[in-house]
PDB file of N, CA and C in Angstrom:
ATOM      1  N   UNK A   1     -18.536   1.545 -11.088  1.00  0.00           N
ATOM      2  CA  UNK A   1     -18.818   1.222 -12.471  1.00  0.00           C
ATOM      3  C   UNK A   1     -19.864   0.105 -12.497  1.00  0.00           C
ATOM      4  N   UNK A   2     -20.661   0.175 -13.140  1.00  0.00           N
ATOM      5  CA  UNK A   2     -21.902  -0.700 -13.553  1.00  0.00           C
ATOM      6  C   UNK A   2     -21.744  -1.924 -15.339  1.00  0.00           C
ATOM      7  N   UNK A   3     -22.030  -3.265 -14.688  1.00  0.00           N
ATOM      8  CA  UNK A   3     -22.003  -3.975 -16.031  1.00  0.00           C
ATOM      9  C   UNK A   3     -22.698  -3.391 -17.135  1.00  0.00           C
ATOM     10  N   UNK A   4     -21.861  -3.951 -18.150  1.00  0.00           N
ATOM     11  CA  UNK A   4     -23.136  -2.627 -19.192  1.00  0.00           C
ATOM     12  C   UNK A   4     -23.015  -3.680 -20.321  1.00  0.00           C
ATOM     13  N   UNK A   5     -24.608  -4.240 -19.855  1.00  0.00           N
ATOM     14  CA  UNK A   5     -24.709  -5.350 -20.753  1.00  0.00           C
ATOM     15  C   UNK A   5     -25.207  -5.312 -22.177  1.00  0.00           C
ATOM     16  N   UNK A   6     -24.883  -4.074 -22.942  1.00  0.00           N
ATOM     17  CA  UNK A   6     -24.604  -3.730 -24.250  1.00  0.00           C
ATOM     18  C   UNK A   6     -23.651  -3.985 -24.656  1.00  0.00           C
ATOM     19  N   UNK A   7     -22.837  -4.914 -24.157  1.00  0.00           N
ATOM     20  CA  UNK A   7     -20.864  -5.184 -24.498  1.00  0.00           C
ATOM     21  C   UNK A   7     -20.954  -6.332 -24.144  1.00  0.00           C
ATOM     22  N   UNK A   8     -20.360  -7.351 -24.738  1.00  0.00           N
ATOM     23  CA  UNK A   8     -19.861  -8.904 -24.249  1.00  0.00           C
ATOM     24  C   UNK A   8     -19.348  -8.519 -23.053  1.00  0.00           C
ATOM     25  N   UNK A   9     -19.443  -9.694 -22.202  1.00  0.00           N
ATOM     26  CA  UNK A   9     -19.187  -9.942 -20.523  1.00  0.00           C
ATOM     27  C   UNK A   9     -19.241 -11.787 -20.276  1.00  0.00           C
ATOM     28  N   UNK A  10     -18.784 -11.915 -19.757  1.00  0.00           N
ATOM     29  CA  UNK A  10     -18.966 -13.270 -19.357  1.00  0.00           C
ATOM     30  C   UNK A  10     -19.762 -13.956 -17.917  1.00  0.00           C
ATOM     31  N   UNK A  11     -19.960 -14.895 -17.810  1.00  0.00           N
ATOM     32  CA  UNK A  11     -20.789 -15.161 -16.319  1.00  0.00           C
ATOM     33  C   UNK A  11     -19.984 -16.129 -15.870  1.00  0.00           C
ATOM     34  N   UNK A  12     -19.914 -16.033 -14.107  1.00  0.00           N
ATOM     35  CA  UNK A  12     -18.638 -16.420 -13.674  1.00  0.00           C
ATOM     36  C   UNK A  12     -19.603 -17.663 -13.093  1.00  0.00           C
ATOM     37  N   UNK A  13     -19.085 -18.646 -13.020  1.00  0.00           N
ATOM     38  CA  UNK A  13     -20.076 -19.669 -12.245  1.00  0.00           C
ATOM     39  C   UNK A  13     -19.150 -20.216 -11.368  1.00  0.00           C
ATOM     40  N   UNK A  14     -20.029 -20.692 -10.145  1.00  0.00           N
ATOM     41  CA  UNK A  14     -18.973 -21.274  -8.813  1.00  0.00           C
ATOM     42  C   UNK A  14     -17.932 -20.842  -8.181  1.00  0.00           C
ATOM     43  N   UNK A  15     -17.938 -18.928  -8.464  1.00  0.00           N
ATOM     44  CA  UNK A  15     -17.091 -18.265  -7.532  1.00  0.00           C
ATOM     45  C   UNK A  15     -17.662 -18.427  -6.084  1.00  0.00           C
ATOM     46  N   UNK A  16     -16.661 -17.693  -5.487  1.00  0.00           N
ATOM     47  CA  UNK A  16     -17.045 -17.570  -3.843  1.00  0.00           C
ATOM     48  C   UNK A  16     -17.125 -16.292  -3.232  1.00  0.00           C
ATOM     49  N   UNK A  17     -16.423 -15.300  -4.072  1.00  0.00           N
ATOM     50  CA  UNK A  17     -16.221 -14.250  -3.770  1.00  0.00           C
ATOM     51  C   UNK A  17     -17.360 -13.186  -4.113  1.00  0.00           C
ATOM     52  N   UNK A  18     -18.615 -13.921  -4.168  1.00  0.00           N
ATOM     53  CA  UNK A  18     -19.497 -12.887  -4.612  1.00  0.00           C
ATOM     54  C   UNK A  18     -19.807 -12.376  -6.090  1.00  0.00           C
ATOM     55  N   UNK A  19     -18.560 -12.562  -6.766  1.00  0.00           N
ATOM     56  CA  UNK A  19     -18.559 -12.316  -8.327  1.00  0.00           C
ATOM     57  C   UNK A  19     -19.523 -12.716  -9.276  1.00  0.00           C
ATOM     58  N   UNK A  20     -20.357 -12.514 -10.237  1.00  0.00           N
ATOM     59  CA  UNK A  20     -21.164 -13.361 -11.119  1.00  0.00           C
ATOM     60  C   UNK A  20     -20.908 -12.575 -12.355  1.00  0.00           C
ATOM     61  N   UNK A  21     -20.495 -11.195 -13.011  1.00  0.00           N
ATOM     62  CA  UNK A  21     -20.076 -11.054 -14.123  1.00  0.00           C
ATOM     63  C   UNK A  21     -18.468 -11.127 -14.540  1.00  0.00           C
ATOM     64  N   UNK A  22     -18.255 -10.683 -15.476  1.00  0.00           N
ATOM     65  CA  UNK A  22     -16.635 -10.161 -15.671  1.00  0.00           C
ATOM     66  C   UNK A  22     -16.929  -9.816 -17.020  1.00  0.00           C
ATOM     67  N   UNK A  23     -16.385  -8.354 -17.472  1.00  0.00           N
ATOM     68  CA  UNK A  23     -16.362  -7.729 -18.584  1.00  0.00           C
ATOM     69  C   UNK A  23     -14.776  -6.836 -18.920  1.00  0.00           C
ATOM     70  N   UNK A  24     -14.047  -6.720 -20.043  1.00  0.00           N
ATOM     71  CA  UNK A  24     -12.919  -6.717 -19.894  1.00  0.00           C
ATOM     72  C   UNK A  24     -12.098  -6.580 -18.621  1.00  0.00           C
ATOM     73  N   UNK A  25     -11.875  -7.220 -18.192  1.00  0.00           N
ATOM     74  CA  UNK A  25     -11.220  -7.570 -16.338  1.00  0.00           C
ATOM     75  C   UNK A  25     -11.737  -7.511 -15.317  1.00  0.00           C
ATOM     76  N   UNK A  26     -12.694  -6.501 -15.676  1.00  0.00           N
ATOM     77  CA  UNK A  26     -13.542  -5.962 -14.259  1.00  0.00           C
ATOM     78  C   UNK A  26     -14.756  -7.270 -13.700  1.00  0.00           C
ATOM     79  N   UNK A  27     -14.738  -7.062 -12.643  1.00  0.00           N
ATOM     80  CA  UNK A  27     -15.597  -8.115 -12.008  1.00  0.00           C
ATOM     81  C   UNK A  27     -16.842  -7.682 -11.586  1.00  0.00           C
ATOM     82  N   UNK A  28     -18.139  -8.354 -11.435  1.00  0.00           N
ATOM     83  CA  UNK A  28     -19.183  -7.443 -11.361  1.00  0.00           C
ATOM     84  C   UNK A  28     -20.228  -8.040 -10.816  1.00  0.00           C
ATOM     85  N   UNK A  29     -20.669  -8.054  -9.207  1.00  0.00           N
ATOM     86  CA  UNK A  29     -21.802  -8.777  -8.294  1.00  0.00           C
ATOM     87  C   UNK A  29     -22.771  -9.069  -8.821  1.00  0.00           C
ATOM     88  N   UNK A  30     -23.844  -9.654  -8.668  1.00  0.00           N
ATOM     89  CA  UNK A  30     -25.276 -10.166  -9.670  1.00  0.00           C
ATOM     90  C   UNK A  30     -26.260  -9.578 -10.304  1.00  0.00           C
ATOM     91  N   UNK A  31     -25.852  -7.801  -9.374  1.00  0.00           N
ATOM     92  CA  UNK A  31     -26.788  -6.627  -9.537  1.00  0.00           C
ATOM     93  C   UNK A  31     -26.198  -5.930 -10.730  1.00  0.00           C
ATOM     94  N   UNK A  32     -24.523  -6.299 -10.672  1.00  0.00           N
ATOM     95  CA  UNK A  32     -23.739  -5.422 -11.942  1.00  0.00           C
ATOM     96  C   UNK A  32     -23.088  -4.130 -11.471  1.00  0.00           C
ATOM     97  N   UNK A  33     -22.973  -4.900 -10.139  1.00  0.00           N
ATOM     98  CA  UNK A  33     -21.911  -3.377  -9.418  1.00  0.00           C
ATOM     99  C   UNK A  33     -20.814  -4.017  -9.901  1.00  0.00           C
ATOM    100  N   UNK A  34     -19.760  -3.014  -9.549  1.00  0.00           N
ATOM    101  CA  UNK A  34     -18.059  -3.546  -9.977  1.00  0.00           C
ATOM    102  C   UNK A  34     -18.139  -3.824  -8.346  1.00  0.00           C
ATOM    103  N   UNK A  35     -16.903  -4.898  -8.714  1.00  0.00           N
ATOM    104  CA  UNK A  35     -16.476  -5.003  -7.386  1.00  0.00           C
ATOM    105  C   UNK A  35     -14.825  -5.988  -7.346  1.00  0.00           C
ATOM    106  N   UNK A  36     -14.058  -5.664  -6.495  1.00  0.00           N
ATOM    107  CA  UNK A  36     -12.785  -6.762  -6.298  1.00  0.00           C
ATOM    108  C   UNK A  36     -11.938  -5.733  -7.870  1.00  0.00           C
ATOM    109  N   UNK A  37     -11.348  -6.258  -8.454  1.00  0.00           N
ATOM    110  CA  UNK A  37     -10.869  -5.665  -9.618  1.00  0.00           C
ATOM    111  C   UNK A  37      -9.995  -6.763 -10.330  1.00  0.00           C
ATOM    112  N   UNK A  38      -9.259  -6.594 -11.417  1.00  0.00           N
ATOM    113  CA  UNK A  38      -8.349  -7.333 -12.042  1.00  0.00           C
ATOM    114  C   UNK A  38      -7.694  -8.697 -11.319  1.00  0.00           C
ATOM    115  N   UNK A  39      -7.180  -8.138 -10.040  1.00  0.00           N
ATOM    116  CA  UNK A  39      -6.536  -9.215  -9.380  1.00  0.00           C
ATOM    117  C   UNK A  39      -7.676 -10.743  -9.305  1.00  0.00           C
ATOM    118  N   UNK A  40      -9.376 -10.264  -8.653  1.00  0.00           N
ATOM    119  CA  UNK A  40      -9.972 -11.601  -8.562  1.00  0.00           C
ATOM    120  C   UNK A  40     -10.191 -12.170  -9.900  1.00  0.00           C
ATOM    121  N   UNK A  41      -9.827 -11.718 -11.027  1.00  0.00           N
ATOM    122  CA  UNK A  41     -10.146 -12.469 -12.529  1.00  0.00           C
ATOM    123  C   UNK A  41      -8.821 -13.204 -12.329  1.00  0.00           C
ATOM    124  N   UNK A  42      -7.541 -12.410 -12.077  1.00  0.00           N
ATOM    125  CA  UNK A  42      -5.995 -13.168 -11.768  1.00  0.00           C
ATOM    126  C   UNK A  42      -6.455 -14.530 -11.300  1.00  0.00           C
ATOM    127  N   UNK A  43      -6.617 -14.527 -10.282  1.00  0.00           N
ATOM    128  CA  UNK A  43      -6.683 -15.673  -8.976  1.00  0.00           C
ATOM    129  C   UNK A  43      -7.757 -16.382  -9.994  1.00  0.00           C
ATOM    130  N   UNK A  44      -8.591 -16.338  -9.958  1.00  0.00           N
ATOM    131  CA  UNK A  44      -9.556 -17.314 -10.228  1.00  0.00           C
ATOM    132  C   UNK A  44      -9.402 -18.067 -11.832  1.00  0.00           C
ATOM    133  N   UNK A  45      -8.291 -17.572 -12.657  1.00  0.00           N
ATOM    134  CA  UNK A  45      -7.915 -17.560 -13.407  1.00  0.00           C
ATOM    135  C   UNK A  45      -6.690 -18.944 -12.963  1.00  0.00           C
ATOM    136  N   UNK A  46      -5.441 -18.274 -12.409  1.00  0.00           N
ATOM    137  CA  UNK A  46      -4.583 -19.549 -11.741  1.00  0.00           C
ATOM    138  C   UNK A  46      -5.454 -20.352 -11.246  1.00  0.00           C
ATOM    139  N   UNK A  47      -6.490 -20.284 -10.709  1.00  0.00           N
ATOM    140  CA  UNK A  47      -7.035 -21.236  -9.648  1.00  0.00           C
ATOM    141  C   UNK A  47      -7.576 -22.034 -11.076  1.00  0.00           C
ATOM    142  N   UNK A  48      -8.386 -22.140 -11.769  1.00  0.00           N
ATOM    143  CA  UNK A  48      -8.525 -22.591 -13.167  1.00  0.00           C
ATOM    144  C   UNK A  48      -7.492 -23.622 -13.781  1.00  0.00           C
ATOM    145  N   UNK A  49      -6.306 -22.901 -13.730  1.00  0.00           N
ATOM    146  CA  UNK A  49      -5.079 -23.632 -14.275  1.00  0.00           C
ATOM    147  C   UNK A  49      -4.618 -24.721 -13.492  1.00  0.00           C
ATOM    148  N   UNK A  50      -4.440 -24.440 -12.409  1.00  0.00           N
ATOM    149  CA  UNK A  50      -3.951 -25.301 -11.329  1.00  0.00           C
ATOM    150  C   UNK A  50      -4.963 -26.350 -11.806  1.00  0.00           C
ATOM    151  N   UNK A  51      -6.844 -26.201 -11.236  1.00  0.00           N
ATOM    152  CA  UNK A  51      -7.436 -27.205 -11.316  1.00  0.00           C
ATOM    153  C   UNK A  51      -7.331 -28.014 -12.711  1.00  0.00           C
ATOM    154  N   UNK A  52      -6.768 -27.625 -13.508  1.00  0.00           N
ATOM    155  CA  UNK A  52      -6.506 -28.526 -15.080  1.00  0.00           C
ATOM    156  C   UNK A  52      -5.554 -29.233 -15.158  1.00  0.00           C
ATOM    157  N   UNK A  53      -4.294 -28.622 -14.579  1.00  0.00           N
ATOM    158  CA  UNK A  53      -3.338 -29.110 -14.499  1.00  0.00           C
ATOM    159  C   UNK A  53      -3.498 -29.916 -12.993  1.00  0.00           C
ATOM    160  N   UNK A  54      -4.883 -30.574 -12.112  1.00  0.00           N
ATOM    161  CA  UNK A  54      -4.472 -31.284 -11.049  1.00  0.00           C
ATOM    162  C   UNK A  54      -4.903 -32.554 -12.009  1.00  0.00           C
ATOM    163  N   UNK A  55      -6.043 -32.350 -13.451  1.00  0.00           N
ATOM    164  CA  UNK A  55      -6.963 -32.942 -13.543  1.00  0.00           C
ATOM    165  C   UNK A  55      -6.366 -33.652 -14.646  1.00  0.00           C
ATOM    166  N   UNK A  56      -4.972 -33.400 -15.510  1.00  0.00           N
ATOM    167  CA  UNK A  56      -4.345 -34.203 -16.330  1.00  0.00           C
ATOM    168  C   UNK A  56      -4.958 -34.753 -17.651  1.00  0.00           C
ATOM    169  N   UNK A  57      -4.311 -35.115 -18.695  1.00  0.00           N
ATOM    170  CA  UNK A  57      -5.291 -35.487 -19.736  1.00  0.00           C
ATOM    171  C   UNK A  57      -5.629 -36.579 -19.780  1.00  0.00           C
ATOM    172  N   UNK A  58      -6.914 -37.347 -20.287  1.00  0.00           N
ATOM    173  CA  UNK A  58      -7.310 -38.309 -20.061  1.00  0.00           C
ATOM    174  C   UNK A  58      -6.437 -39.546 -20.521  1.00  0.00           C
ATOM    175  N   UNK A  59      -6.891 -40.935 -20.086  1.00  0.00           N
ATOM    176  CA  UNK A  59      -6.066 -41.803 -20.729  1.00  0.00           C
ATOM    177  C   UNK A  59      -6.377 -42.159 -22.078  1.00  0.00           C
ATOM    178  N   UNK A  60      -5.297 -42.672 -23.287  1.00  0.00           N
ATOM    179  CA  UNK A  60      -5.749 -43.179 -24.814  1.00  0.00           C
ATOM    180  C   UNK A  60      -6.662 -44.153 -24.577  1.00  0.00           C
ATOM    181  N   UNK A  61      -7.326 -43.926 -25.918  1.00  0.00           N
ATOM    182  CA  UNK A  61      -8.090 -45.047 -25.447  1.00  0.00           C
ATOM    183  C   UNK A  61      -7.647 -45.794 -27.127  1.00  0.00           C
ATOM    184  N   UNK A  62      -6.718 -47.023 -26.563  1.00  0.00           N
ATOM    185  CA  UNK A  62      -6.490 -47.804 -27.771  1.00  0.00           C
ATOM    186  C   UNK A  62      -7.390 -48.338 -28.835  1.00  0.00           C
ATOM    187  N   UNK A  63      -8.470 -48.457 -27.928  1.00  0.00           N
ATOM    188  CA  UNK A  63      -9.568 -49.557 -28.659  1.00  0.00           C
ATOM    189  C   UNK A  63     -10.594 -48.312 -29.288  1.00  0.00           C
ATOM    190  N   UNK A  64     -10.172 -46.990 -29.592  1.00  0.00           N
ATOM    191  CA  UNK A  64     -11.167 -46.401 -30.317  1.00  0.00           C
ATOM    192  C   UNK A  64     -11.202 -46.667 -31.887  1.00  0.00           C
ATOM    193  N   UNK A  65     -12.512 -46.659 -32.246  1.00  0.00           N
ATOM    194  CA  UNK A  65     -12.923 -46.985 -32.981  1.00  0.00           C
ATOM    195  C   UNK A  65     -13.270 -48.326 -33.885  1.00  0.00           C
ATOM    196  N   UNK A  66     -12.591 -49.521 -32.483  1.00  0.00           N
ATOM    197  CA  UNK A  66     -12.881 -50.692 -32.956  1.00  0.00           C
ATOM    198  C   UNK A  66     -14.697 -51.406 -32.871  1.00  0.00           C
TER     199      UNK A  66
END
């Protein structure tokens, strides 16, 4: 299957796996081949979460707006 950039898709930035599109689940190399399937949107998806949840919310900042 080929990206078919007549349809929203998204661009994957700072994968490793080769990936650079994703269009409903499917994953798609730089040329717009499919490639990997559902599962590498999974993973890179947790991997996402994890990194948010390593990265915590910032501290208050009392003195806003003084």
């Amino acid at each position: 299957m080929k990206l078919d950039k007549s349809k929203p898709y998204g661009e994957i930035i700072g994968a490793t796996d080769g990936s650079k599109y994703e269009q409903f689940g499917n994953v798609f190399d730089r040329d717009g081949n499919q490639i990997g399937g559902t599962d590498t949107v999974i993973t890179q998806h947790e991997e996402l979460i994890n990194h948010v949840k390593r990265l915590g919310r910032p501290p208050k900042n009392d003195n806003a707006g003084k």
